[in-house]
C-alpha atoms as a PDB file:
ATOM      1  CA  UNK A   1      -5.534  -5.942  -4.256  1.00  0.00           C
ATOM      2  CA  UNK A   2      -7.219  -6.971  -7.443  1.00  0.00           C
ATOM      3  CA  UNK A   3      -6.608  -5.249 -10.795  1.00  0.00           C
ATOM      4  CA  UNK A   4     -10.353  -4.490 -11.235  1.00  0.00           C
ATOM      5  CA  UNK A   5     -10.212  -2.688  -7.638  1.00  0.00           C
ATOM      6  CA  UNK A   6      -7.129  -0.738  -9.282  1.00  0.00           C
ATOM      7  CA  UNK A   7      -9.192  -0.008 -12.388  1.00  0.00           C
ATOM      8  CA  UNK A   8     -11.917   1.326 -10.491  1.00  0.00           C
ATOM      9  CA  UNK A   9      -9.032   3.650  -8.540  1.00  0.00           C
ATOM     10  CA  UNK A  10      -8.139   5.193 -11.882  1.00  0.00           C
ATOM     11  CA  UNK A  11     -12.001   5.407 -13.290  1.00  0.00           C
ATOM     12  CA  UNK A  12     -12.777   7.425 -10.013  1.00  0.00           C
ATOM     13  CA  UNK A  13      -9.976   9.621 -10.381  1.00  0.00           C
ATOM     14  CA  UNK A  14     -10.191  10.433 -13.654  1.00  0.00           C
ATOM     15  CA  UNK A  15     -14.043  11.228 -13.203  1.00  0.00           C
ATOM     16  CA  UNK A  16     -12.925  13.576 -10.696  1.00  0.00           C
ATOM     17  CA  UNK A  17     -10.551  15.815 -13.105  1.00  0.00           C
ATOM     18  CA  UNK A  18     -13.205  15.840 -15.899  1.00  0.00           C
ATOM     19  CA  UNK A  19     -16.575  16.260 -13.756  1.00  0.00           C
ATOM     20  CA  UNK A  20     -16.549  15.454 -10.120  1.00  0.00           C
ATOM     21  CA  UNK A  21     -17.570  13.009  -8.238  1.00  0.00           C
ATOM     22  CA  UNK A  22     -21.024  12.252  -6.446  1.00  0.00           C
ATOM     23  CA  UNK A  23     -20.709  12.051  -2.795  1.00  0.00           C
ATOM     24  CA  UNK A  24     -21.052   8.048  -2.638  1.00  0.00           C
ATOM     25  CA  UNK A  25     -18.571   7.900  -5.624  1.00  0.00           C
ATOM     26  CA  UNK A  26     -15.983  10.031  -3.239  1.00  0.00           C
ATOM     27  CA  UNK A  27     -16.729   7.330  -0.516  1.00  0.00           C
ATOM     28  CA  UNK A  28     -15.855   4.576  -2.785  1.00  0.00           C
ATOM     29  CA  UNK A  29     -13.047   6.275  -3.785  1.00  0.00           C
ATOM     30  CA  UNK A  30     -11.852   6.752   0.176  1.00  0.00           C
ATOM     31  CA  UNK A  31     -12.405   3.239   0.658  1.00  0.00           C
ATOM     32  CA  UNK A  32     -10.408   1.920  -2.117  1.00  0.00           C
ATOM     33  CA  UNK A  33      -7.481   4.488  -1.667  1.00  0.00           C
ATOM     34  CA  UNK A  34      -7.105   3.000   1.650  1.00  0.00           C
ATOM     35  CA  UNK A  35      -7.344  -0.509   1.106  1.00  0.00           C
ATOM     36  CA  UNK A  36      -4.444   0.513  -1.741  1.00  0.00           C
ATOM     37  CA  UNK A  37      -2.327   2.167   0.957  1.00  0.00           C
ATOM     38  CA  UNK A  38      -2.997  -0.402   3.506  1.00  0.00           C
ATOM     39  CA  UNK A  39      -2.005  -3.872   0.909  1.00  0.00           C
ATOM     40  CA  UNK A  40       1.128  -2.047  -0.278  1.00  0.00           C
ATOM     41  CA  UNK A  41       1.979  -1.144   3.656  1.00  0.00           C
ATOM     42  CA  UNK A  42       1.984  -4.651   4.053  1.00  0.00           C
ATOM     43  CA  UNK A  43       3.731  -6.043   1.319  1.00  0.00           C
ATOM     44  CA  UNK A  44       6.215  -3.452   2.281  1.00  0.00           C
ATOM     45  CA  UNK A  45       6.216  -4.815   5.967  1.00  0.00           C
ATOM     46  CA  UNK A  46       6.651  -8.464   4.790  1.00  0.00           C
ATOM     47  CA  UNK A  47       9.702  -7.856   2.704  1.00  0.00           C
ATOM     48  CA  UNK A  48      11.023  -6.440   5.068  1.00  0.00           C
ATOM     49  CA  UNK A  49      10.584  -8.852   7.753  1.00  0.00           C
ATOM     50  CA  UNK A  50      12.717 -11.305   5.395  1.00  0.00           C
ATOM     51  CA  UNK A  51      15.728  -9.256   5.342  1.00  0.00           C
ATOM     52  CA  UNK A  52      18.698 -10.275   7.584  1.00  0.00           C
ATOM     53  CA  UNK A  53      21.833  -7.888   8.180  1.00  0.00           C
ATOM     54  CA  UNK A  54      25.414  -9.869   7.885  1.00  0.00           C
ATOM     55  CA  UNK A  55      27.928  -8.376   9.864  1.00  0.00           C
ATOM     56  CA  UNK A  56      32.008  -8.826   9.571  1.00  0.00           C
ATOM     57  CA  UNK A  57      31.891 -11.909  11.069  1.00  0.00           C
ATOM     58  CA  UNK A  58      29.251 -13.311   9.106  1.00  0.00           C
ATOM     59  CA  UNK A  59      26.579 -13.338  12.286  1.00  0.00           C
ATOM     60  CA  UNK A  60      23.113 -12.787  10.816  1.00  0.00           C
ATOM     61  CA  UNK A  61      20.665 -10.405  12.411  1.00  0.00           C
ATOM     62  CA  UNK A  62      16.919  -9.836  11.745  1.00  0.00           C
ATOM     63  CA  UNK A  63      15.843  -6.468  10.729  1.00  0.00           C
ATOM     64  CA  UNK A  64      13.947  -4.750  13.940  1.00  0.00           C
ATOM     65  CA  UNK A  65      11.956  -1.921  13.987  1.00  0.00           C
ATOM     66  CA  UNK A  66      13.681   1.391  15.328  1.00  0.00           C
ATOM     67  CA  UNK A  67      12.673   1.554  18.879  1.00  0.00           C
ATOM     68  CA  UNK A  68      12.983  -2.568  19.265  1.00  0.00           C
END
């Protein structure tokens, strides 16, 4: 995500606290809180798809996802 898209986050929500929001600018806002969520989500999930888990021994082992 872009720091203009970021900017525009933190125009919205300040508009809200001092007048409100029009319904299209709460749509915007939607939008862009979601595509926030969604890019740090996947940073998240790509760091930690990198990490490894060393044991004793020194045998390596990929992170898995509980359930895996």
């Amino acid at each position: 995500m872009d720091q203009k898209k970021i900017d525009r986050i933190n125009a919205l929500a300040r508009k809200s606290r001092e007048s409100g929001l029009t319904e299209e600018e709460k749509q915007e806002q939607a939008l862009l809180r979601r595509e926030y969520v969604d890019s740090v989500v996947g940073n998240l999930k790509s760091q930690l798809d990198t990490i490894t888990i060393v044991d004793e021994k020194g045998r390596k082992t990929k992170l898995k996802q509980k359930g895996e």
